[in-house]
N, C-alpha and C. Protein backbone atom coordinates (compact mmCIF):
# COMPACT_ATOMS: atom_id res chain seq x y z
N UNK A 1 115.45 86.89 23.26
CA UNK A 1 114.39 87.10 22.30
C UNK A 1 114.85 86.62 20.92
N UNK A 2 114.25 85.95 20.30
CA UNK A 2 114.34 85.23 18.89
C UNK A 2 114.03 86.57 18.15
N UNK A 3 115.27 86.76 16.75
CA UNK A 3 115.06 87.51 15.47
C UNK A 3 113.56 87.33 15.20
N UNK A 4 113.42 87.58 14.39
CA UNK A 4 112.47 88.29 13.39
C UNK A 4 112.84 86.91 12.38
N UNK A 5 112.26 86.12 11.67
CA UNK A 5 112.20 85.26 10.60
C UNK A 5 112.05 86.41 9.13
N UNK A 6 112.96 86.04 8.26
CA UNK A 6 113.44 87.08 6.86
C UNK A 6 112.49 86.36 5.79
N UNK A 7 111.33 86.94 5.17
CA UNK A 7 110.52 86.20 3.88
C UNK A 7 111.27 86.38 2.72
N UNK A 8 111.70 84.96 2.12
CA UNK A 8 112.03 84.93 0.89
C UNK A 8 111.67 85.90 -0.02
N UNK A 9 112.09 86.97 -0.53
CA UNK A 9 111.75 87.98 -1.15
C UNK A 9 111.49 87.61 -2.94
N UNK A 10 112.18 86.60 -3.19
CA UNK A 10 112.33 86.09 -4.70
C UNK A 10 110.77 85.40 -4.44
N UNK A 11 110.28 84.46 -3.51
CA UNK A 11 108.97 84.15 -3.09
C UNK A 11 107.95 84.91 -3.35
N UNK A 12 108.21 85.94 -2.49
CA UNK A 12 106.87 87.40 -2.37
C UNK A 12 106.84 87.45 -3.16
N UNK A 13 107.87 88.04 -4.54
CA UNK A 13 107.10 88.73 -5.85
C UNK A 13 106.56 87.08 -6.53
N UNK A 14 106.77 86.24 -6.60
CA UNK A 14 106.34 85.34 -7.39
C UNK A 14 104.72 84.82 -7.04
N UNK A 15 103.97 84.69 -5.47
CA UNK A 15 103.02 84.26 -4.54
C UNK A 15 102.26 85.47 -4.09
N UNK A 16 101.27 85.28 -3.61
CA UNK A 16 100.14 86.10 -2.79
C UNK A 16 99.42 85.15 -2.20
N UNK A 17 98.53 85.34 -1.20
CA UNK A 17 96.95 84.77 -0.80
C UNK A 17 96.11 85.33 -1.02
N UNK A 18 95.27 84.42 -1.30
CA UNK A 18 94.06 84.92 -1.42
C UNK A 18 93.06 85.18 0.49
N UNK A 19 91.89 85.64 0.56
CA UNK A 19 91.58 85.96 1.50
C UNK A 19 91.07 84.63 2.54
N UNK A 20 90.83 83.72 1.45
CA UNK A 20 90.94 82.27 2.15
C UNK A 20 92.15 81.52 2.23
N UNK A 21 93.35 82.18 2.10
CA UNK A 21 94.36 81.69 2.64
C UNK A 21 95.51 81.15 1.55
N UNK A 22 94.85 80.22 0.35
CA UNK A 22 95.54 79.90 -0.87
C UNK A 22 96.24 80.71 -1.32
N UNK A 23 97.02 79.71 -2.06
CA UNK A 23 98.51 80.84 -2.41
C UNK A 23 98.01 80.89 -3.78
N UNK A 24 98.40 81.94 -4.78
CA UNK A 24 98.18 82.87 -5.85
C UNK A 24 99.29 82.67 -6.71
N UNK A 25 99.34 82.47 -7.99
CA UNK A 25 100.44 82.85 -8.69
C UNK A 25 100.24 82.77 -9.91
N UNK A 26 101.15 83.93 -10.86
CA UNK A 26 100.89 83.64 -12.04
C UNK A 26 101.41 83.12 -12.91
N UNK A 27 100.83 82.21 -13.87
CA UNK A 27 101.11 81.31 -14.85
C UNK A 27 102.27 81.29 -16.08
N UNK A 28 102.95 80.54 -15.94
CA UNK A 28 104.17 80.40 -16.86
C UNK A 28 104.08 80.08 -18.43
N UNK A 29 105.24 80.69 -19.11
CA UNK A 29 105.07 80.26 -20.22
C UNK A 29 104.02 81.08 -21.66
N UNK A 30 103.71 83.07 -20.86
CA UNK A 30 103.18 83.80 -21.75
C UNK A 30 104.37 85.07 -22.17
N UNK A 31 105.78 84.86 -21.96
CA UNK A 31 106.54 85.91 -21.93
C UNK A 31 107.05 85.81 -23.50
N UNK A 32 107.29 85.14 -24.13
CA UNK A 32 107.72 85.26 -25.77
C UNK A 32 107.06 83.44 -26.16
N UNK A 33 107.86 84.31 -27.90
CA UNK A 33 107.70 83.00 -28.70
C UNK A 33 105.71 83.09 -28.30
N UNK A 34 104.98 83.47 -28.63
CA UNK A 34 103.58 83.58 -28.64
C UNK A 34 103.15 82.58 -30.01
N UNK A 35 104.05 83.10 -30.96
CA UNK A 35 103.17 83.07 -32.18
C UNK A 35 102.21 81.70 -32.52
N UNK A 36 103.47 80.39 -31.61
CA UNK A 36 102.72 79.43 -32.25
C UNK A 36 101.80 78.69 -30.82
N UNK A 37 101.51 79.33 -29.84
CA UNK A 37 100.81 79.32 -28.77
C UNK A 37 99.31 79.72 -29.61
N UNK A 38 98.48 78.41 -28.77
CA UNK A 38 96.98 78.64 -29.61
C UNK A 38 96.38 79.97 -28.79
N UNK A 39 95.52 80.63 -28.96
CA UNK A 39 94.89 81.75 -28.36
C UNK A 39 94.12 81.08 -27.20
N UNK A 40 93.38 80.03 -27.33
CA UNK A 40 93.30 79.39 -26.44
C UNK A 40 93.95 79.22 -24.88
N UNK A 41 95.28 78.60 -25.28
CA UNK A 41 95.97 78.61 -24.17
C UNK A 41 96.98 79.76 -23.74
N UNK A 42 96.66 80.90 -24.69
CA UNK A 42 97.11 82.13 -23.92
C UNK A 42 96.00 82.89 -23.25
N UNK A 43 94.84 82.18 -23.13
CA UNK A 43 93.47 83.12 -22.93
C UNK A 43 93.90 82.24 -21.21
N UNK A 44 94.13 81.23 -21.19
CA UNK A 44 93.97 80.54 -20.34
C UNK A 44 94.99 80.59 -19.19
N UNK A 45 96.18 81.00 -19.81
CA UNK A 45 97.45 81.01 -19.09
C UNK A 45 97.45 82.64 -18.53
N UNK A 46 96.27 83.60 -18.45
CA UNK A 46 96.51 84.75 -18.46
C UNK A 46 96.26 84.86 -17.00
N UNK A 47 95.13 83.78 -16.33
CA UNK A 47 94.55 84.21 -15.16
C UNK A 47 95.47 83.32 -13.70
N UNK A 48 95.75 83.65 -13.13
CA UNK A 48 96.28 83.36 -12.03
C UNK A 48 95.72 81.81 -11.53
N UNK A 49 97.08 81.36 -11.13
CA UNK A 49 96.59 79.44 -10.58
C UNK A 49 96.55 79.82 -9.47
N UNK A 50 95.97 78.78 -8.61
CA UNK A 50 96.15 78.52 -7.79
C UNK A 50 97.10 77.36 -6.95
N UNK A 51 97.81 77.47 -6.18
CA UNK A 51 98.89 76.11 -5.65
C UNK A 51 97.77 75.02 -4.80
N UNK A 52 98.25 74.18 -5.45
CA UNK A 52 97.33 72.81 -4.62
C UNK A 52 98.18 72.94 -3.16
N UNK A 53 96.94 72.54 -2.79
CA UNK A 53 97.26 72.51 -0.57
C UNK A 53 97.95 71.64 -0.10
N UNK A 54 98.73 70.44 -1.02
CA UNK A 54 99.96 70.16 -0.62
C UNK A 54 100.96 71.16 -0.25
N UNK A 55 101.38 71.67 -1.08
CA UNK A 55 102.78 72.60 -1.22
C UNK A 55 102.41 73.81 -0.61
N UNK A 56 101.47 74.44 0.22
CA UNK A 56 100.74 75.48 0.57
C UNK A 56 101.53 75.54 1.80
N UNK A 57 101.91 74.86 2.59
CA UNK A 57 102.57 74.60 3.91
C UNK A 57 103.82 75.26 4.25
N UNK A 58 104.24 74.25 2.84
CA UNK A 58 105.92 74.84 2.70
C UNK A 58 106.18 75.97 2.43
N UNK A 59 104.73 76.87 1.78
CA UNK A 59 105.36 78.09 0.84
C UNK A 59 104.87 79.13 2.56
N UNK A 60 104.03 78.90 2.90
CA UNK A 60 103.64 79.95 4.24
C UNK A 60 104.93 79.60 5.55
N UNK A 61 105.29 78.54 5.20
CA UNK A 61 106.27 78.64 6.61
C UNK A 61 107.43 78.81 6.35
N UNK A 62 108.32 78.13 5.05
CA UNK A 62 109.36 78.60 4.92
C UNK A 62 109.60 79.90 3.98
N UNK A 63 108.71 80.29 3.64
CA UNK A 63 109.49 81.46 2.02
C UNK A 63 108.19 82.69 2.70
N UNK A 64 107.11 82.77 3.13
CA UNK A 64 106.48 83.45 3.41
C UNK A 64 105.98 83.63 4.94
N UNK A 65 106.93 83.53 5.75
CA UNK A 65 106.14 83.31 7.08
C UNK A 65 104.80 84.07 7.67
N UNK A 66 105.63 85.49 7.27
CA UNK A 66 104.10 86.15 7.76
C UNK A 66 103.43 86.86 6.77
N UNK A 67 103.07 86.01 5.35
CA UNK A 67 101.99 85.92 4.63
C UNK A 67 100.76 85.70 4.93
């Protein structure tokens, strides 16, 4: 009987799916140094990206298997 496959745990906290399957994550670049960030692009950087369905593959089979 084959192990159990181990999910990248540094992965998990960084990714989620959504209920259609896309991977979730949140946006870089709101942790300091704000001041000279326009409000704009902190309004913008607040809401969660989404990963284009290239790289969607790699993140469910190798770092998240049973995501």
């Amino acid at each position: 009987m084959m192990p159990k496959m181990k999910t990248k745990k540094s992965a998990a906290k960084r990714y989620s799916f959504t209920g259609t399957g896309k991977v979730k994550y949140k946006k870089q670049n709101l942790r300091h140094i704000l001041t000279k960030k326009s409000s704009k692009r902190k309004r913008k950087l607040r809401h969660a990206g989404i990963l284009s369905s290239d790289n969607v593959g790699a993140i469910k089979k190798r770092l998240l298997p049973y995501g």
